[in-house]
Structure formats: C-alpha cells, structure tokens
C-alpha atoms as a PDB file:
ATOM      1  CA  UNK A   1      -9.230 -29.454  23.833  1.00  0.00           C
ATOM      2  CA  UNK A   2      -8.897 -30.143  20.949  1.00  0.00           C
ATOM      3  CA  UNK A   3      -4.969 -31.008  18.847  1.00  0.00           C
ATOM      4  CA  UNK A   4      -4.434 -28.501  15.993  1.00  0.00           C
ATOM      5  CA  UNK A   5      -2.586 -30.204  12.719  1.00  0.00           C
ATOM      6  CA  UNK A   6       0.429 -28.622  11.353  1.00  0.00           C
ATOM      7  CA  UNK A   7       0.510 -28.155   7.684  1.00  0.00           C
ATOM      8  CA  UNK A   8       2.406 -27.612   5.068  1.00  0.00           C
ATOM      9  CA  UNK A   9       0.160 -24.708   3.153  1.00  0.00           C
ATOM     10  CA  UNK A  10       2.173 -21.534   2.397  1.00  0.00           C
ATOM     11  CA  UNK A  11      -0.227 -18.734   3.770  1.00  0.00           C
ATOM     12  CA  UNK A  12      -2.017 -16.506   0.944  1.00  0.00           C
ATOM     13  CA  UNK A  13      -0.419 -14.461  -0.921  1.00  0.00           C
ATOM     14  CA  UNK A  14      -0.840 -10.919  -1.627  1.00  0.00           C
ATOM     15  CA  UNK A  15      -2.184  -9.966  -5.005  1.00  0.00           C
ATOM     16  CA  UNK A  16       0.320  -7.772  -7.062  1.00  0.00           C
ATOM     17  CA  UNK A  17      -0.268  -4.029  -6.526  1.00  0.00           C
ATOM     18  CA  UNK A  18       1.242  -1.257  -8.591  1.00  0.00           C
ATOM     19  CA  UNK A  19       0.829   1.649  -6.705  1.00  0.00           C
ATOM     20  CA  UNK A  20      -0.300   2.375  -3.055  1.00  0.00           C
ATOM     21  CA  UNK A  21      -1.329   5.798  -2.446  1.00  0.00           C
ATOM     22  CA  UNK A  22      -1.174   6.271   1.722  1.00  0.00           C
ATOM     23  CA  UNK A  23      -3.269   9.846   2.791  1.00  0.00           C
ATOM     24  CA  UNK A  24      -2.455  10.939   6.258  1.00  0.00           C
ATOM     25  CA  UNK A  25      -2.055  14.350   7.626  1.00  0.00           C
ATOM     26  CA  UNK A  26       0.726  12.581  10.260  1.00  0.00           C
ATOM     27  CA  UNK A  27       3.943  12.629   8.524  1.00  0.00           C
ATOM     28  CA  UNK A  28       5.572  10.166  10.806  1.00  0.00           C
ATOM     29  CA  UNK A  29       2.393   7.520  10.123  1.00  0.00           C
ATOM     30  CA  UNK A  30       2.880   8.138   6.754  1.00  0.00           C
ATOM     31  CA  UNK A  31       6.499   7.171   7.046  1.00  0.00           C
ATOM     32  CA  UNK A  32       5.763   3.775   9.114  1.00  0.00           C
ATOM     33  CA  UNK A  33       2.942   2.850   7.554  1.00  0.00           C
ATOM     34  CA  UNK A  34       5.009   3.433   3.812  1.00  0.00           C
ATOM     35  CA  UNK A  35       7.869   1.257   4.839  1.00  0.00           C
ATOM     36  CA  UNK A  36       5.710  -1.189   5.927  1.00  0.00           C
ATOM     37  CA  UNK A  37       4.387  -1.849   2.941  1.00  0.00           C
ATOM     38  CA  UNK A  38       7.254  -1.884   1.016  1.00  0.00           C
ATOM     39  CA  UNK A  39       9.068  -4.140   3.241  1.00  0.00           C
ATOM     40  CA  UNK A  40       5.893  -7.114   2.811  1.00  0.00           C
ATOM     41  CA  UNK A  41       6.295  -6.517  -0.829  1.00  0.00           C
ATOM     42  CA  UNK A  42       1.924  -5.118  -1.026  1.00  0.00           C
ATOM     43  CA  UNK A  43       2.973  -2.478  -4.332  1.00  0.00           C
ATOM     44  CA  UNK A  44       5.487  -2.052  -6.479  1.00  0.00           C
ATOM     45  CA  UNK A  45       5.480   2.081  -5.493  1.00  0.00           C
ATOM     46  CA  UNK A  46       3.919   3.582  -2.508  1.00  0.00           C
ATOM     47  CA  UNK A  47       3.437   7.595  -2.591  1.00  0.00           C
ATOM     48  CA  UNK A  48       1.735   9.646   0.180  1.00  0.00           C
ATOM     49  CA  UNK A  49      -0.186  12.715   0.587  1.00  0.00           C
ATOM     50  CA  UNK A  50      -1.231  14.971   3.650  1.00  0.00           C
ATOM     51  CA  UNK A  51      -4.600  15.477   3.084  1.00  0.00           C
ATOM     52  CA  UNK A  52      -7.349  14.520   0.684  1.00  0.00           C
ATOM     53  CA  UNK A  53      -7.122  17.564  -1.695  1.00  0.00           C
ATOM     54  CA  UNK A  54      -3.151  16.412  -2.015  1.00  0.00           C
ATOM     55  CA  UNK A  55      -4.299  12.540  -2.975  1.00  0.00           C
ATOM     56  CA  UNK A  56      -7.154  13.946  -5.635  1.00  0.00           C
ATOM     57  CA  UNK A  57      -4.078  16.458  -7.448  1.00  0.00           C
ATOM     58  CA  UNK A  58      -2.032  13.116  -7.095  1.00  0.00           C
ATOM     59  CA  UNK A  59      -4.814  10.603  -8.636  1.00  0.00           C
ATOM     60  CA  UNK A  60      -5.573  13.628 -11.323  1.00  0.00           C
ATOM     61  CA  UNK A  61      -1.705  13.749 -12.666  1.00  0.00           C
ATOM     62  CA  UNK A  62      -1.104   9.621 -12.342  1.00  0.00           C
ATOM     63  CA  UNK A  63      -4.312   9.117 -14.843  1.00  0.00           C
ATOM     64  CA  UNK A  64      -3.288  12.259 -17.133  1.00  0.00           C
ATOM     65  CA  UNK A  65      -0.011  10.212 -17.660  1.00  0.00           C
ATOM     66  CA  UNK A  66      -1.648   7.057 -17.971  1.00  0.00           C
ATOM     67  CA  UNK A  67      -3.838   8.382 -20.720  1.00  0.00           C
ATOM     68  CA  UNK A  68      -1.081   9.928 -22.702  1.00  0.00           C
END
C-alpha cells in the first residue's frame, strides 16, 4: 500500500456566481438544496421556481432588467 503525502494546497475554489436559479417542483428540495448553496458561498443570490414554465417567466424578467 502505498503512503499518501499530506499537503498544504487549499482545495479549489469555486468560481464567483451571481445568481443560481434552483427549478424543482419539491418545495422542501428547493429549500435544502437553496441553503446549501448559500451556506458554501456558490452565488451571491439563489431564487427558485416550481416548474420550468416558472424558471423561463423568471429568466425572461432578470434579462428585461438587465437590458434596461
């Protein structure tokens, strides 16, 4: 077997996200999965939706205001 070193390399970190958008139809997953995400820091804002047709409205009003 063989000995494994012990470094001193900080793992990877996770590339700066501003928004997370999280589509689920289970409101509790939604919940979990949400607070994970903001508690390892992956976006600055997570939103969630219920279904696919709620995530497209969602996309359609965050690019109108980007636009503007």
């Amino acid at each position: 077997m063989e000995e494994q070193l012990i470094t001193d390399k900080k793992p990877p970190e996770w590339p700066q996200i501003d928004t997370v958008l999280v589509v689920d139809d289970d409101e509790s997953w939604c919940f979990v999965t949400k607070m994970i995400l903001q508690k390892s820091g992956v976006g600055k804002r997570v939103i969630t939706a219920s279904n696919g047709q709620e995530a497209i409205k969602t996309l359609q009003s965050m690019g109108a205001s980007y636009r503007k």
